[in-house]
N, C-alpha and C. Protein backbone atom coordinates (compact mmCIF):
# COMPACT_ATOMS: atom_id res chain seq x y z
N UNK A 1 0.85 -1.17 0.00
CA UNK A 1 0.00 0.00 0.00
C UNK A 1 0.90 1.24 0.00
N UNK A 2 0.59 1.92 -0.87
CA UNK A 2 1.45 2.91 -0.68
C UNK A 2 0.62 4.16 0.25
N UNK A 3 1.51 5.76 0.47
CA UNK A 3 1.39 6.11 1.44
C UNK A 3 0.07 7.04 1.06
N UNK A 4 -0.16 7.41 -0.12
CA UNK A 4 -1.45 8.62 -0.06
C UNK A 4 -2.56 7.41 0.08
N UNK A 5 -2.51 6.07 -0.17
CA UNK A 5 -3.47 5.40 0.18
C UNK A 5 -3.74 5.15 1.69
N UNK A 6 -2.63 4.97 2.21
CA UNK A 6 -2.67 4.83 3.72
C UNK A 6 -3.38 6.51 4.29
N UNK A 7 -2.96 7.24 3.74
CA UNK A 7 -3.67 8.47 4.53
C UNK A 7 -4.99 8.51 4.15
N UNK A 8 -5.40 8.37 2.94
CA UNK A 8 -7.07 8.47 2.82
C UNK A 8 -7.53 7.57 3.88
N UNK A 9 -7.05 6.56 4.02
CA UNK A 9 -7.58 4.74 4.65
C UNK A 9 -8.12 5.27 6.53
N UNK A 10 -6.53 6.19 6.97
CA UNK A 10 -6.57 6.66 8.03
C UNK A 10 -7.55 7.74 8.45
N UNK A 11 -7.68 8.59 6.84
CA UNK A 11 -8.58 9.87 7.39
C UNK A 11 -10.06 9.23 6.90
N UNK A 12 -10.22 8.01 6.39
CA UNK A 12 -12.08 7.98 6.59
C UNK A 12 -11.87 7.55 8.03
N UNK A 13 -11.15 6.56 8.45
CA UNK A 13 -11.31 5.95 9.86
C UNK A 13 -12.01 6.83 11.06
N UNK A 14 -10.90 7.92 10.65
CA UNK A 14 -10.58 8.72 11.80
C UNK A 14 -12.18 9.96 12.62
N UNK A 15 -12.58 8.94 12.24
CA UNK A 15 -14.33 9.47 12.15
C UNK A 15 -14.91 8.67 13.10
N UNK A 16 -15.54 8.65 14.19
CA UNK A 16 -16.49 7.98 15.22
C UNK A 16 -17.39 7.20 14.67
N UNK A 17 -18.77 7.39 13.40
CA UNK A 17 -19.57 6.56 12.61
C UNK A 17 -18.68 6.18 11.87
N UNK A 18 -17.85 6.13 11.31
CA UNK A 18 -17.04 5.64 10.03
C UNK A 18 -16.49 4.33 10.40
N UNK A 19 -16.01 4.90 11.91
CA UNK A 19 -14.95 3.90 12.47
C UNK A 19 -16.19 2.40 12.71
N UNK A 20 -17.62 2.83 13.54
CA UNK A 20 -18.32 1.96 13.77
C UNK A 20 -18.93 1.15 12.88
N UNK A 21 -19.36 1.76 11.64
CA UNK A 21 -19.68 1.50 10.86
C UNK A 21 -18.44 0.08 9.62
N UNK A 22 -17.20 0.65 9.78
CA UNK A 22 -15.80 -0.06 9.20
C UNK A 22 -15.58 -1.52 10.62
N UNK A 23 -16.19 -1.27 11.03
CA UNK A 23 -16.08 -2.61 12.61
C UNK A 23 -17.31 -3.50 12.71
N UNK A 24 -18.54 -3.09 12.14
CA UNK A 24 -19.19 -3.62 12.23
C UNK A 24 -19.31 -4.48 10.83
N UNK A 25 -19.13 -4.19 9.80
CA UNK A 25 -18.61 -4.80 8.67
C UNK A 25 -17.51 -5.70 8.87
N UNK A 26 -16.21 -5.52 9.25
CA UNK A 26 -15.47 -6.73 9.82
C UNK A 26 -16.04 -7.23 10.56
N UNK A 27 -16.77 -7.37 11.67
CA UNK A 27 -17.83 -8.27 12.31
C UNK A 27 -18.93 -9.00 11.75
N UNK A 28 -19.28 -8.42 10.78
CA UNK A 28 -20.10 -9.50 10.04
C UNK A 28 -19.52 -10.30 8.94
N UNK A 29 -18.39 -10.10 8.16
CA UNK A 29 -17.41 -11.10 7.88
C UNK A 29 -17.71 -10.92 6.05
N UNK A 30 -17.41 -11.90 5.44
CA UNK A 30 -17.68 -12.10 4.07
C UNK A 30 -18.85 -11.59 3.57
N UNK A 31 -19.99 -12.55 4.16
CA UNK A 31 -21.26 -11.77 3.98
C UNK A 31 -21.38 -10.87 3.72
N UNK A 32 -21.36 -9.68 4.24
CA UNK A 32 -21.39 -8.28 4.72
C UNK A 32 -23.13 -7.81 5.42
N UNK A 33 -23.48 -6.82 5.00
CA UNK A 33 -24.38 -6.39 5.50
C UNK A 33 -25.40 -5.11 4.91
N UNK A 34 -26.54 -5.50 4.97
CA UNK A 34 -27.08 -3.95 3.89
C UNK A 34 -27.35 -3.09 4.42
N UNK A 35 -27.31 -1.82 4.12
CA UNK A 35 -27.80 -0.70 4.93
C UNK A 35 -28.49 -0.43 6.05
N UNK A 36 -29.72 -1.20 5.57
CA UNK A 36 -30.99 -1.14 6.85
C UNK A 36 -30.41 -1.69 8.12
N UNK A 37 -29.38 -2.81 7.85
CA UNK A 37 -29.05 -3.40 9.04
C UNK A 37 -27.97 -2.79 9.62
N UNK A 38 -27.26 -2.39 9.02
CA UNK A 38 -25.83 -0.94 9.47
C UNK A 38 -26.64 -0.17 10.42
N UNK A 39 -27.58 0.28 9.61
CA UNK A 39 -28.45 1.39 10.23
C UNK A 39 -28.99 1.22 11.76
N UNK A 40 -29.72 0.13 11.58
CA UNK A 40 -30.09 -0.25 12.61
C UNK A 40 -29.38 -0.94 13.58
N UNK A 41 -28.09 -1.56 13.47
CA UNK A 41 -27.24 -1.75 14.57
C UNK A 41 -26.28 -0.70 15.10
N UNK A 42 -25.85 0.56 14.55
CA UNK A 42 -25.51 1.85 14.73
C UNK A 42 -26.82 3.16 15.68
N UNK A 43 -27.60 2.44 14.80
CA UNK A 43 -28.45 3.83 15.47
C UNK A 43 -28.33 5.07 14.56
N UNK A 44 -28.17 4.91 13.32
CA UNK A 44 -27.89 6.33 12.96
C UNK A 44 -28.83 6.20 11.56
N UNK A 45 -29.52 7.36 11.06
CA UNK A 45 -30.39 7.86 9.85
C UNK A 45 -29.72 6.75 8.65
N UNK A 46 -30.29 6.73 7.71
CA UNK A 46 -29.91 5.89 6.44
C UNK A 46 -28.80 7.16 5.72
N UNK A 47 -29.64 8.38 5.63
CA UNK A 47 -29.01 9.70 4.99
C UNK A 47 -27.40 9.33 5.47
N UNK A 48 -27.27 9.37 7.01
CA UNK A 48 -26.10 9.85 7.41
C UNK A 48 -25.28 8.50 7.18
N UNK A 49 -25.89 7.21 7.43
CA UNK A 49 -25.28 6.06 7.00
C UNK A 49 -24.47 6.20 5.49
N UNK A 50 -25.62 6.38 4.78
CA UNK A 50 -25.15 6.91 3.34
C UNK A 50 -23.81 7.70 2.74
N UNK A 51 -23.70 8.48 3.88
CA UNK A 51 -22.64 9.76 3.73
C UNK A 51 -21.62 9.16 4.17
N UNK A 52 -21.46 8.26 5.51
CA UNK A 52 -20.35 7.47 5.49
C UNK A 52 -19.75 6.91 4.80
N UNK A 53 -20.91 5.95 3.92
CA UNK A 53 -20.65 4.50 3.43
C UNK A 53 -19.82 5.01 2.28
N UNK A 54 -20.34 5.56 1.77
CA UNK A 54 -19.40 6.74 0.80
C UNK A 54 -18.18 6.98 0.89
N UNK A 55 -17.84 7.50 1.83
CA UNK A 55 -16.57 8.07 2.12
C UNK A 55 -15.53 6.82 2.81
N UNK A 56 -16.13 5.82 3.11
CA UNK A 56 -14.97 4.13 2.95
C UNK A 56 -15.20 3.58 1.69
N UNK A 57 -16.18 3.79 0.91
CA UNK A 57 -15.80 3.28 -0.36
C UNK A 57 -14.69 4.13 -1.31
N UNK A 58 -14.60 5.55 -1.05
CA UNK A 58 -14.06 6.10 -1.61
C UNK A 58 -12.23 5.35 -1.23
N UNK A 59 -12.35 5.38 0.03
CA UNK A 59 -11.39 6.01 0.90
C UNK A 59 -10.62 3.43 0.41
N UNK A 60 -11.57 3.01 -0.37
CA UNK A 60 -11.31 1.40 -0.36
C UNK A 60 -11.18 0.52 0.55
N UNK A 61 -12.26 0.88 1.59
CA UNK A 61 -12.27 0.27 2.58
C UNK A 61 -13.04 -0.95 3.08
N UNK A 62 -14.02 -0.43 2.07
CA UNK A 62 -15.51 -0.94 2.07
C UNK A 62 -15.74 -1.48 0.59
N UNK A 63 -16.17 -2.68 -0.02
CA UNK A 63 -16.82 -2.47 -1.17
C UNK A 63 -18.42 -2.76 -1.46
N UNK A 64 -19.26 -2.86 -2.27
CA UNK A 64 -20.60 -2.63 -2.63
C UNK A 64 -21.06 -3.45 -3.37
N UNK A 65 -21.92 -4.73 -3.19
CA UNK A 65 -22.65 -5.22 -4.44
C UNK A 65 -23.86 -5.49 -4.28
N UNK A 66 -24.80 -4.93 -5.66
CA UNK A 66 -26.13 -5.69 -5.68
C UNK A 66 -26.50 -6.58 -5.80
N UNK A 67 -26.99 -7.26 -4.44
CA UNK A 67 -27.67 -8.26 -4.74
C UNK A 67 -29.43 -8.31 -4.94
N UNK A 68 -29.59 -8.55 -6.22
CA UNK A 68 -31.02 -8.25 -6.66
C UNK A 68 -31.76 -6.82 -6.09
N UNK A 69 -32.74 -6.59 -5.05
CA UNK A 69 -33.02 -5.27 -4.71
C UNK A 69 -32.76 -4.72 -4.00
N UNK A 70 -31.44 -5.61 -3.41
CA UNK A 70 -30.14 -4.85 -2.09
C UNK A 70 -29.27 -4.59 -2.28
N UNK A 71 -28.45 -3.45 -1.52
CA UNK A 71 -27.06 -3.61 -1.86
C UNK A 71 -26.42 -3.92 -0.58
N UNK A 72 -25.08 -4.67 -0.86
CA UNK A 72 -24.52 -5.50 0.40
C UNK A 72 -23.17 -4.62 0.51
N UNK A 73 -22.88 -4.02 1.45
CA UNK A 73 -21.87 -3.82 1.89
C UNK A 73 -20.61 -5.04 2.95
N UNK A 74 -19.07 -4.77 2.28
CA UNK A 74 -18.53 -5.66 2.93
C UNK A 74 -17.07 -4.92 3.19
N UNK A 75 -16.67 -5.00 4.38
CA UNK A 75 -15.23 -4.96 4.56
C UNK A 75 -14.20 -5.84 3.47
N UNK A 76 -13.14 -4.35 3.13
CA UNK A 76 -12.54 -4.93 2.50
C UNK A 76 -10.99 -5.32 2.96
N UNK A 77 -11.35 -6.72 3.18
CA UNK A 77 -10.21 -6.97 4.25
C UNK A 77 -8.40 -6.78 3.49
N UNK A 78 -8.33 -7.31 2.08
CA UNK A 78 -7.48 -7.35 1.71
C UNK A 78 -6.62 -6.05 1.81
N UNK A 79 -7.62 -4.45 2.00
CA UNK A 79 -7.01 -3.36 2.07
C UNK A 79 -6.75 -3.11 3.53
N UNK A 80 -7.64 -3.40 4.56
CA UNK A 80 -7.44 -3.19 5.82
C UNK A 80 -6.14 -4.25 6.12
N UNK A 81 -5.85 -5.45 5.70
CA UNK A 81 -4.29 -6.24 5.82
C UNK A 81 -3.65 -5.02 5.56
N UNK A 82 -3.37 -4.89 4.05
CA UNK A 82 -2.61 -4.17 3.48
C UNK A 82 -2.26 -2.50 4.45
N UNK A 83 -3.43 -1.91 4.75
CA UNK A 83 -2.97 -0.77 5.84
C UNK A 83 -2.30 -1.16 7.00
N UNK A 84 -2.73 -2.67 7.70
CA UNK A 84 -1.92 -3.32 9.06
C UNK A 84 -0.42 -3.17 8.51
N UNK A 85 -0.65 -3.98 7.49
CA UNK A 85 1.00 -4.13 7.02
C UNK A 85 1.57 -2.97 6.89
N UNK A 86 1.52 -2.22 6.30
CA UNK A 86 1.97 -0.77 6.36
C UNK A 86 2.55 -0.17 7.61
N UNK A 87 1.36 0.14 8.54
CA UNK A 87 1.88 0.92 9.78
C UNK A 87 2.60 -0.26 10.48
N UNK A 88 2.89 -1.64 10.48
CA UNK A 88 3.59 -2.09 11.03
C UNK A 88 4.87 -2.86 10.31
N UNK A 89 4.92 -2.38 9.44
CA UNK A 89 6.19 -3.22 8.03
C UNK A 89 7.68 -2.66 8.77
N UNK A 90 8.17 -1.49 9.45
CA UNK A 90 9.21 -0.81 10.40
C UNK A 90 9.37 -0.95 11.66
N UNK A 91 8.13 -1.91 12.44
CA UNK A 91 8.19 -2.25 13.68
C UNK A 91 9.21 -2.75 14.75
N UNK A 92 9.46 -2.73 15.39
CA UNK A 92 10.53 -2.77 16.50
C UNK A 92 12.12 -2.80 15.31
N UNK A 93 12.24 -1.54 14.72
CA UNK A 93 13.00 -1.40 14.53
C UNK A 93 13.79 -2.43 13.29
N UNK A 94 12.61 -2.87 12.02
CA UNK A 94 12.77 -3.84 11.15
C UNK A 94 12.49 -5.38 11.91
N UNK A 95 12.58 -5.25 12.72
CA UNK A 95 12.81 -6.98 13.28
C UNK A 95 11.67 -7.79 12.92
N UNK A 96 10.77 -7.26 12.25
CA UNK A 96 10.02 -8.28 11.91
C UNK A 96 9.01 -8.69 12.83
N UNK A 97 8.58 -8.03 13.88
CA UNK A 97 7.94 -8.36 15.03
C UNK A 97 6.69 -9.22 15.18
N UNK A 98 5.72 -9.52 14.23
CA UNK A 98 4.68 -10.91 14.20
C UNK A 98 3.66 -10.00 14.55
N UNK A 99 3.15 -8.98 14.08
CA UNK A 99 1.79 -8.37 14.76
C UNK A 99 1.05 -8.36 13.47
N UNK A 100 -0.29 -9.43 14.36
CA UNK A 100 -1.38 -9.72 13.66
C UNK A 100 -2.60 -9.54 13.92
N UNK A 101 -3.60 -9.82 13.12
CA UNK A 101 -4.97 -9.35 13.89
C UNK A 101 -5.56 -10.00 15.37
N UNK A 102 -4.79 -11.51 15.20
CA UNK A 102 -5.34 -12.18 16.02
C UNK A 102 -4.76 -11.97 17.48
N UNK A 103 -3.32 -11.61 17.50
CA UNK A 103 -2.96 -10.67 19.11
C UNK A 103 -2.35 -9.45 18.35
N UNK A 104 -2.77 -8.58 18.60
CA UNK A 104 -2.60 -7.21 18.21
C UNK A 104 -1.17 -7.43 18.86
N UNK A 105 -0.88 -7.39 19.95
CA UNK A 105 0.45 -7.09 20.76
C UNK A 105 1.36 -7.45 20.18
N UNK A 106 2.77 -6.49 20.32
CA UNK A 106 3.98 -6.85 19.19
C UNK A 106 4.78 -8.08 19.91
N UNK A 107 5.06 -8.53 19.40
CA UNK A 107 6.23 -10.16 19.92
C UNK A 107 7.09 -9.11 20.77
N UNK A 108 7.45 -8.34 19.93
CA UNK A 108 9.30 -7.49 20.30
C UNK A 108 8.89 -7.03 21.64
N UNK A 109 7.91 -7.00 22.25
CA UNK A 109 7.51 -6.05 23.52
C UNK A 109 7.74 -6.27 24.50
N UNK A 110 8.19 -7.61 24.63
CA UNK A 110 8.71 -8.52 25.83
C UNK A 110 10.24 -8.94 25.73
N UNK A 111 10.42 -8.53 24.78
CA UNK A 111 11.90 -8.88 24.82
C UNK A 111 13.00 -8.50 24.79
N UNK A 112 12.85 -7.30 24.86
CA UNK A 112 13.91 -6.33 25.72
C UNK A 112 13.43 -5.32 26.39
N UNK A 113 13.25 -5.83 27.55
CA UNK A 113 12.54 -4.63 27.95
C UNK A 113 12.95 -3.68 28.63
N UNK A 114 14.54 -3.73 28.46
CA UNK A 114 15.54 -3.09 29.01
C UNK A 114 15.96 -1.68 28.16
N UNK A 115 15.16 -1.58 27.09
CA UNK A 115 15.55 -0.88 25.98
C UNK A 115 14.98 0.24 26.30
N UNK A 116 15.95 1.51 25.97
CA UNK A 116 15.59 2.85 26.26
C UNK A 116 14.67 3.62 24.99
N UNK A 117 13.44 3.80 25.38
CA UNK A 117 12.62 5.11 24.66
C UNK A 117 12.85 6.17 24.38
N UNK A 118 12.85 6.79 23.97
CA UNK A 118 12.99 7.89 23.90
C UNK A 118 11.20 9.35 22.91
């Protein structure tokens, strides 16, 4: 991923509905989910749903298909990897540290923990 993609990716996130809306789609998985039901597990207008949904499709976060007189929204995981990988491809200093979705926590974090911050 390169980096103006990573900043769009970061600045739809960086939104409170966007963010809930981009989580609740990874929570419902492949499938995805159609509007009405976004809507209604958020709590928020279709309008304003709308205005989101928008701005992660733009932003390739999200993609869109009709199915017959719905449209299905789905996390698009291959880009959300691709942004993980990114902000963590320089981690503990190249070492390669193992941070994945399934323990967020970096390997390197325990293992020197003698190491000065700065």
């Amino acid at each position: 991923m390169e980096e103006p993609d990573v900043v769009k990716a970061l600045a739809a996130l960086a939104q409170p509905v966007r963010l809930r809306v981009f989580r609740d789609l990874v929570v419902a998985g492949p499938q995805g989910l159609t509007p009405t039901r976004l809507a209604q597990d958020l709590g928020v207008t279709p309008s304003v749903l709308s205005f989101h949904l928008k701005e992660l499709l733009h932003a390739g976060l999200v993609s869109q298909e009709r199915a017959s007189r719905h449209l299905i929204y789905r996390a698009a995981f291959d880009r959300m990897n691709g942004l993980l990988a990114y902000l963590t491809d320089n981690c503990c200093e190249g070492a390669g540290c193992g941070v994945d979705a399934v323990t967020p926590e970096c390997d390197c974090a325990m293992a020197d923990s003698s190491r000065a911050y700065s």
